[in-house]
Protein backbone atom coordinates (compact mmCIF):
# COMPACT_ATOMS: atom_id res chain seq x y z
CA UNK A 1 -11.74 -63.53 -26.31
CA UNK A 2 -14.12 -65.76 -28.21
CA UNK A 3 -15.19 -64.56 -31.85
CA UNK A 4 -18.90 -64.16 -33.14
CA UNK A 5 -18.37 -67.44 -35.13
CA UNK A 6 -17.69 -69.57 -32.29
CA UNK A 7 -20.99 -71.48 -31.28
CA UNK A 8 -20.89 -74.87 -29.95
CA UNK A 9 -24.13 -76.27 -29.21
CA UNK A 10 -26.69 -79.04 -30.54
CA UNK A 11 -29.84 -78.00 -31.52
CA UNK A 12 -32.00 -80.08 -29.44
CA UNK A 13 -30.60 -78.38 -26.03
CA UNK A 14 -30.83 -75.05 -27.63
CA UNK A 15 -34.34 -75.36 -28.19
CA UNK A 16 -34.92 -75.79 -24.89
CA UNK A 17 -33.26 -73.01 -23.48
CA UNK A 18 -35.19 -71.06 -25.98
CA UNK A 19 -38.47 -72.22 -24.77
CA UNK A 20 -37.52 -71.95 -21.12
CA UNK A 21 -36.25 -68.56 -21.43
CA UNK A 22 -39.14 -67.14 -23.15
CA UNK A 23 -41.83 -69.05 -21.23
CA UNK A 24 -40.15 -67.41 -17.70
CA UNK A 25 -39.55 -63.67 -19.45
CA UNK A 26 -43.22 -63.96 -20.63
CA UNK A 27 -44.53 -63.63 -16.67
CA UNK A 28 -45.94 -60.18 -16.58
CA UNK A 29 -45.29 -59.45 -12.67
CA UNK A 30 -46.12 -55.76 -12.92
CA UNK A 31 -49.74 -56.77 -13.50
CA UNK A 32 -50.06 -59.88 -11.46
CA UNK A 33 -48.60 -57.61 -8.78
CA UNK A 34 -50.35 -54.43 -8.78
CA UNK A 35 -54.05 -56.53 -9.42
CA UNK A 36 -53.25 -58.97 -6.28
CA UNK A 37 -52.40 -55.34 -4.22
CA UNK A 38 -56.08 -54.30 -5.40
CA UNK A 39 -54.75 -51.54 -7.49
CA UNK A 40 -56.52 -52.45 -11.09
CA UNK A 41 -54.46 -53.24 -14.29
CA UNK A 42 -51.52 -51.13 -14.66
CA UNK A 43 -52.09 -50.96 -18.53
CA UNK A 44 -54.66 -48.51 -17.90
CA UNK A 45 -52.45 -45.68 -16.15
CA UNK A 46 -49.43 -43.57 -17.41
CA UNK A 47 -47.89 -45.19 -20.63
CA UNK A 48 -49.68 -48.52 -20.33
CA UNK A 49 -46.55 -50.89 -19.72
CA UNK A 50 -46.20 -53.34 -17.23
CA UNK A 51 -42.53 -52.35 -16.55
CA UNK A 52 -41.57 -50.61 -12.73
CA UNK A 53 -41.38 -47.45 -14.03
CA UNK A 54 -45.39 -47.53 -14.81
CA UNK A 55 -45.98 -49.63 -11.92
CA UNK A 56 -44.57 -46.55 -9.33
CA UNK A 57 -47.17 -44.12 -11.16
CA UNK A 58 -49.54 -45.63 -8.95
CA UNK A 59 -47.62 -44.41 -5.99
CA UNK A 60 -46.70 -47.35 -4.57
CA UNK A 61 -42.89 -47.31 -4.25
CA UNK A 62 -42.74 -51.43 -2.96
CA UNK A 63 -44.26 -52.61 -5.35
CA UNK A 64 -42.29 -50.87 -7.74
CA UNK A 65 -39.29 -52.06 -6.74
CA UNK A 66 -40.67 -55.73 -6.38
CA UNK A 67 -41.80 -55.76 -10.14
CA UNK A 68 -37.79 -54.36 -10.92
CA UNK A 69 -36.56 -56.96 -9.05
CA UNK A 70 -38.84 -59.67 -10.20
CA UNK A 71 -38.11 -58.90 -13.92
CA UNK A 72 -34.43 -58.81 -13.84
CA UNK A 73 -34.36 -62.20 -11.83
CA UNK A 74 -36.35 -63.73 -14.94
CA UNK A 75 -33.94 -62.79 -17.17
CA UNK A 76 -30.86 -63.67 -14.87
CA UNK A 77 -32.34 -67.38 -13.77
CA UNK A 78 -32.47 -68.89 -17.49
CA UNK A 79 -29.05 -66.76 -18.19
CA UNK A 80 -27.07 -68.34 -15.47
CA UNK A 81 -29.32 -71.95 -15.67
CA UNK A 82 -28.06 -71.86 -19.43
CA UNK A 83 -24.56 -70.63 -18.48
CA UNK A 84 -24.14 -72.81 -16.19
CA UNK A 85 -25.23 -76.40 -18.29
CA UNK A 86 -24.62 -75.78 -21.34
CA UNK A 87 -21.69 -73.06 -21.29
CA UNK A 88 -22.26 -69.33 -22.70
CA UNK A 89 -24.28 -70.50 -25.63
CA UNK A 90 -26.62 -71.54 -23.64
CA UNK A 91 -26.81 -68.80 -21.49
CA UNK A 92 -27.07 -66.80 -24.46
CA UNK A 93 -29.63 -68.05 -25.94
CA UNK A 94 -31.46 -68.77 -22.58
CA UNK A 95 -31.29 -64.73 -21.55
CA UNK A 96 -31.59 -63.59 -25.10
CA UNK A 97 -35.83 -65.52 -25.14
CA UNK A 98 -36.38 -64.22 -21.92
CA UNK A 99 -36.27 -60.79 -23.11
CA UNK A 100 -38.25 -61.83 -25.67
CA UNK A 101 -40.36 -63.12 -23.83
CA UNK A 102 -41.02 -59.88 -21.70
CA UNK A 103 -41.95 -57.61 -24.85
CA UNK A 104 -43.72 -59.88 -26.56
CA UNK A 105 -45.92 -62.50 -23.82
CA UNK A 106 -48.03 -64.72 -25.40
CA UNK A 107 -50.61 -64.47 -22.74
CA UNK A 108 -50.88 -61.05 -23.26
CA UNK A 109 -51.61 -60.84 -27.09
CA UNK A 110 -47.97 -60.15 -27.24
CA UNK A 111 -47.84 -57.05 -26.01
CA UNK A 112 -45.79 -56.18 -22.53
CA UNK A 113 -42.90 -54.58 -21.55
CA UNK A 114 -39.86 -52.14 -23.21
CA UNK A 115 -37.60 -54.82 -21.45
CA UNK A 116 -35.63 -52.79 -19.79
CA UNK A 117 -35.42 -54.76 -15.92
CA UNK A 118 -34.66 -57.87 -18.10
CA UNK A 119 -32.05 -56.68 -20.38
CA UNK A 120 -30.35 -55.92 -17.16
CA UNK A 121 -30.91 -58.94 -15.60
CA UNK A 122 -29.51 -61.23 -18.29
CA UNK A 123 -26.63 -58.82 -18.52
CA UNK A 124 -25.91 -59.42 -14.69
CA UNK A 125 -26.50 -63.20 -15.83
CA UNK A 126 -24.14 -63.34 -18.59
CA UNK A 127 -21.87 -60.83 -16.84
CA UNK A 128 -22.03 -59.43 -13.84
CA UNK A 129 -19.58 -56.77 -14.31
CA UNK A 130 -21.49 -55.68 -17.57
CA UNK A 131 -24.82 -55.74 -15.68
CA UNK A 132 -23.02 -53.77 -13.11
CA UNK A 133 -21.75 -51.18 -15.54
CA UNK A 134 -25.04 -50.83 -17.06
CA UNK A 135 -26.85 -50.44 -13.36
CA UNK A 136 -24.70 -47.62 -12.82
CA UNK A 137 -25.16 -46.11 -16.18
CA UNK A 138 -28.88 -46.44 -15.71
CA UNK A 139 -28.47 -44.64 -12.34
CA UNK A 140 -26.14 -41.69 -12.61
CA UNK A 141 -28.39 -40.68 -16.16
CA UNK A 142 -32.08 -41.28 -14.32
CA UNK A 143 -30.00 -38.82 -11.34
CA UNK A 144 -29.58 -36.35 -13.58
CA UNK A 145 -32.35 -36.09 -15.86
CA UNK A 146 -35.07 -37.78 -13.73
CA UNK A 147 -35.85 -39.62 -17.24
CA UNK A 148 -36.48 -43.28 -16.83
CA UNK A 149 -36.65 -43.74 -20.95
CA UNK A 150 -33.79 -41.24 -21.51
CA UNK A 151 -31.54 -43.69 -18.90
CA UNK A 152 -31.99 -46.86 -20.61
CA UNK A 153 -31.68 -45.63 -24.17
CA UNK A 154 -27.86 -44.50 -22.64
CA UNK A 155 -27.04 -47.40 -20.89
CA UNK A 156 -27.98 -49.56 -23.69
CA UNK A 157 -25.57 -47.96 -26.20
CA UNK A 158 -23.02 -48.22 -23.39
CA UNK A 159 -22.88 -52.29 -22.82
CA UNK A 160 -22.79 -53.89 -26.26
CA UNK A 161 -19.88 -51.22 -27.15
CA UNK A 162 -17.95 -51.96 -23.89
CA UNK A 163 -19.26 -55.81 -24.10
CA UNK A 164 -17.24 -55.90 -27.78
CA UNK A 165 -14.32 -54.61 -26.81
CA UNK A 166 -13.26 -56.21 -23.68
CA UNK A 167 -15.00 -59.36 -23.70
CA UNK A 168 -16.98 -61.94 -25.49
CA UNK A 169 -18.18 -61.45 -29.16
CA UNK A 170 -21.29 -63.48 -28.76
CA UNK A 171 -22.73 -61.09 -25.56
CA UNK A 172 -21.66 -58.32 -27.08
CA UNK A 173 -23.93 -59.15 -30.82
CA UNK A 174 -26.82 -60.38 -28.26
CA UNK A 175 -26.36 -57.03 -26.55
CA UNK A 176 -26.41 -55.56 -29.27
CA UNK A 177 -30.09 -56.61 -30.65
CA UNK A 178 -31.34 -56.48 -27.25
CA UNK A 179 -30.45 -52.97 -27.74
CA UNK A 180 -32.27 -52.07 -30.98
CA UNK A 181 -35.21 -53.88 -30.36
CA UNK A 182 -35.13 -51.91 -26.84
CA UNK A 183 -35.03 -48.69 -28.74
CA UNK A 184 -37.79 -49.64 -31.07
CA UNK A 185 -40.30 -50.37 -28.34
CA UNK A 186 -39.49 -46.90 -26.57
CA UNK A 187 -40.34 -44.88 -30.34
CA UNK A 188 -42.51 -43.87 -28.45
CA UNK A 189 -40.71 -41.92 -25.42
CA UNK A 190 -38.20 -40.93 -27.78
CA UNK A 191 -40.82 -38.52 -29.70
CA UNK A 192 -41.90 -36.93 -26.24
CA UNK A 193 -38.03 -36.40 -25.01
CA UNK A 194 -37.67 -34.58 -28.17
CA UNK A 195 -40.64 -32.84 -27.58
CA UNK A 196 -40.15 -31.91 -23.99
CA UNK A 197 -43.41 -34.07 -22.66
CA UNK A 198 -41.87 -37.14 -21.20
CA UNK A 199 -42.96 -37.56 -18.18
CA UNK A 200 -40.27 -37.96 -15.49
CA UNK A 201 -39.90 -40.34 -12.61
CA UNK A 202 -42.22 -40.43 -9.79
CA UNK A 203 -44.86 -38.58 -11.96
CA UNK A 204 -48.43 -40.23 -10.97
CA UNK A 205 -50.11 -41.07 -13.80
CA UNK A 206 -47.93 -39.36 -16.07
CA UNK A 207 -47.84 -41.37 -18.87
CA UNK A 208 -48.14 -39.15 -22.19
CA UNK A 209 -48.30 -35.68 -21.38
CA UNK A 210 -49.66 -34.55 -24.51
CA UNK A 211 -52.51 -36.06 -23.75
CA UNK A 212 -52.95 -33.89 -20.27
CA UNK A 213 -52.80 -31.09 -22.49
CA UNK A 214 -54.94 -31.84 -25.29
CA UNK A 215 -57.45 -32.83 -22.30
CA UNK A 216 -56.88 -29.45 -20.21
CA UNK A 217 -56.77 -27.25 -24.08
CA UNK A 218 -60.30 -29.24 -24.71
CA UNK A 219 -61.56 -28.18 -21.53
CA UNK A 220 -61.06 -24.70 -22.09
CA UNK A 221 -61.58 -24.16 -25.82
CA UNK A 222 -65.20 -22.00 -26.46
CA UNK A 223 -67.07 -25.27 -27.79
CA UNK A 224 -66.32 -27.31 -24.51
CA UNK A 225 -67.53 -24.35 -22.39
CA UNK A 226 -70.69 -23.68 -24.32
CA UNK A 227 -69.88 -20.13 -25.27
CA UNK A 228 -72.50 -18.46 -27.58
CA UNK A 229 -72.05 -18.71 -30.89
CA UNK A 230 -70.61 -22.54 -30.26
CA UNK A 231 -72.58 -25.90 -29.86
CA UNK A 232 -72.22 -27.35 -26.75
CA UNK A 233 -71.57 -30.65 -25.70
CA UNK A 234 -75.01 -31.93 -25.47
CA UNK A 235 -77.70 -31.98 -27.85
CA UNK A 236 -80.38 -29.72 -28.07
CA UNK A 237 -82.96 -28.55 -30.87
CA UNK A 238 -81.51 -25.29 -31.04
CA UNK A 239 -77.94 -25.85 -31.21
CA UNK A 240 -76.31 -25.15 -34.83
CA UNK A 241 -74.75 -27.83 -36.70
CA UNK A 242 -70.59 -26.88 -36.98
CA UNK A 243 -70.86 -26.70 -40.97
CA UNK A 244 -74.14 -23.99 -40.09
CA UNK A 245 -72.23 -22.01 -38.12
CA UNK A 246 -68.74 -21.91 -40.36
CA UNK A 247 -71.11 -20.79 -42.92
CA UNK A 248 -72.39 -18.02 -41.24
CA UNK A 249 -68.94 -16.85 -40.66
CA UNK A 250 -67.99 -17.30 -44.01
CA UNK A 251 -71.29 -15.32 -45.25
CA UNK A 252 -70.60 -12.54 -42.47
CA UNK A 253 -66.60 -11.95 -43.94
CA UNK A 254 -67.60 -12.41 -47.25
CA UNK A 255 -70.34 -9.93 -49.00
CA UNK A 256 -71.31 -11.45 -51.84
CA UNK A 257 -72.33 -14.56 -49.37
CA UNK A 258 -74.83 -12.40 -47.88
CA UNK A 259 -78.22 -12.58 -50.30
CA UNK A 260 -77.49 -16.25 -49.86
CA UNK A 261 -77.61 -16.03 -46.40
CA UNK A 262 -80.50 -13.77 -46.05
CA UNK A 263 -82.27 -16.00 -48.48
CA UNK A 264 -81.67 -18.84 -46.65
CA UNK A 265 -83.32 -17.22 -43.43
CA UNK A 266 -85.67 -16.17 -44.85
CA UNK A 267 -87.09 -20.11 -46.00
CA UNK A 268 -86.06 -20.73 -42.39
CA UNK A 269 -88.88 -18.61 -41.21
CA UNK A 270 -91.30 -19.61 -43.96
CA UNK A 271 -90.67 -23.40 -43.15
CA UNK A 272 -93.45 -24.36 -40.23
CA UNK A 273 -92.82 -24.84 -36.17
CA UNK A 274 -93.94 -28.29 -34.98
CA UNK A 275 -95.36 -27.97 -31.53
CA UNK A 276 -94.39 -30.71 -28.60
CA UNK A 277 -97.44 -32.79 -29.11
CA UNK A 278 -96.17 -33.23 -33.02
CA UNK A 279 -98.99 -31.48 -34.23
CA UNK A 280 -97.81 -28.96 -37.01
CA UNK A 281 -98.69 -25.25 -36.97
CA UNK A 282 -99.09 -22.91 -39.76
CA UNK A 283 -96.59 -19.65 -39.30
CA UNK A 284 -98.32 -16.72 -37.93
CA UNK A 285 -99.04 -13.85 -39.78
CA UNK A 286 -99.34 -11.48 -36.88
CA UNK A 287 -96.16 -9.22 -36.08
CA UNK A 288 -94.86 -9.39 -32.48
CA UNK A 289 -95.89 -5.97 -31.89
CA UNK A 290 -99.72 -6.90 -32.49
CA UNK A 291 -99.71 -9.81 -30.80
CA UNK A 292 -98.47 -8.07 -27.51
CA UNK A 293 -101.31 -5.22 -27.99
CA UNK A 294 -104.14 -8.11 -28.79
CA UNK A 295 -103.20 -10.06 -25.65
C-alpha cells in the first residue's frame, strides 16, 4: 500500500495531465446533446444542471443515458491515459482536473455539473473495483429512495473510506476532495431532502419543487384571483394601492383610526374627477337622488 507522501512525478508532465484532464471534463455533453436532439438548453428545465439526471427530465431516456455515459468516459480516458504513462500520479492528477473540469467549464462561465458521472468514471479509471463498488452503491440507494442526489451523497462517503483502507493512500485523499467538493455543489438538494421537496427520478421538469408550490400557492392566493377587496394583477385606475388597502384594515380594527379615515374620504370626494378628454370638472353639488328625478 503506497502512503499519501509518496509522489513521484516532474512537474512539467504533471502540468499536462492537468490541462488535459480539465480541458476533456470541461465538455458539457448534456447540453451539446439535448440542443443537437432539438430539445433547447437543458439549463432551463428542472434544477438547471447539465448532468443525466436533468437531462432525463426532458423525457428522453437515450439521451439520458448517452450524457451518463459520455461523462464518465471523460473522466476515465485522462485517468487511465495518465495511469497508464506516467503511473498513478498521473492518473491522479489526470482524473482529479477532469472533474474539475466538469463543475467548473470555462466555456460555460464556470458553471456545469455536480460531477457526479465523472467522479465515477475516474474512479472506474483509477480503480475499477472502486468504481464498481461505488456503481452499485449508487444503484441499490437510487432503488430504494428513487433520489438521484440522496444516492451520490452515499456512495461518495462510501469510496474514499473503503479506497483508504484497502488500497492506495493517494486515491483514497483524491477521493476524498472529490467528495466534499461533490457535496458542496449539491447544498442545494441537500436542503430539499431535508425538506421533503426533492424531486425524485424520472420527475419531468421537476427540478425545485418549492418552486411548483410557491407557483400553484400564487395562483390561488385572493390577490392573483382578483377577489374584491384585492388589486389584481393588472393595472387599472380604480384599483387600491396595497399600503391603501392595509390601511383601511388597520382603520376598520382599530377605532381611534376611524376620524382619520373618514377624514381622509371625505378630501377624496372634495378632490375633482378628470374626465377622459383631460378636461377637469368641478364636483357636483347635486345629490344622486335629484339628479335621477331632474333627468
Amino acid at each position: 500500500m503506497d502512503t499519501l507522501t509518496t509522489w513521484n512525478i516532474a512537474l512539467f508532465p504533471a502540468i499536462i495531465c492537468a490541462v488535459l484532464g480539465y480541458l476533456s471534463g470541461s465538455v458539457p455533453f448534456g447540453l451539446i446533446l439535448t440542443r443537437m436532439a432539438g430539445l433547447g438548453d437543458v439549463r432551463s428545465i428542472g434544477s438547471g444542471n447539465i448532468g443525466a439526471t436533468n437531462v432525463l427530465r426532458t423525457g428522453n431516456r437515450p439521451l439520458a443515458a448517452a450524457t451518463l455515459v459520455l461523462d464518465a468516459l471523460k473522466g476515465t480516458v485522462p485517468a487511465l491515459l495518465g495511469l497508464h504513462f506516467l503511473g498513478v500520479e498521473g492518473g491522479v492528477i489526470a482524473g482529479f482536473c477532469a472533474f474539475l473540469g466538469h463543475i467548473f467549464p470555462v466555456w460555460l462561465g464556470f458553471k456545469g455539473g455536480k460531477g457526479i458521472a465523472t467522479y465515477i468514471g475516474v474512479t472506474f479509471g483509477l480503480d475499477w473495483r472502486m468504481g464498481l463498488l461505488l456503481l452499485l452503491v449508487w444503484i441499490a440507494t437510487a432503488a430504494i429512495t428513487r433520489y438521484s442526489s440522496l444516492s451520490a451523497l452515499v456512495a461518495t462517503i462510501v469510496i474514499p473510506i473503503v479506497e483508504w483502507v484497502v488500497d492506495d493512500h493517494r486515491i483514497a485523499a483524491v477521493a476524498a476532495i472529490m467528495s466534499v467538493l461533490a457535496w458542496i455543489k449539491h447544498r442545494a438538494n441537500i436542503q430539499r431532502l431535508l425538506s421533503g421537496t426533492e424531486s425524485r427520478i424520472g420527475s419531468k421538469g421537476g427540478g425545485n419543487k418549492c418552486r411548483q408550490a410557491q407557483v400553484r400557492k400564487a395562483s390561488h392566493s385572493p390577490i392573483a384571483s382578483g377577489s374584491p377587496g384585492f388589486a389584481s394583477s393588472a393595472p387599472t385606475m380604480s384599483a387600491r394601492p396595497p399600503f391603501a388597502t392595509s390601511s383601511i384594515i388597520s382603520a376598520r380594527r382599530n377605532p381611534r383610526l376611524r376620524c382619520c379615515r373618514n377624514s381622509l374620504h371625505a378630501a377624496a370626494r372634495r378632490v375633482p374627477s378628470v374626465s377622459p378628454a383631460g378636461r377637469r370638472q368641478k364636483p357636483s353639488s347635486i345629490s344622486p337622488a335629484a339628479s335621477a328625478l331632474t333627468s
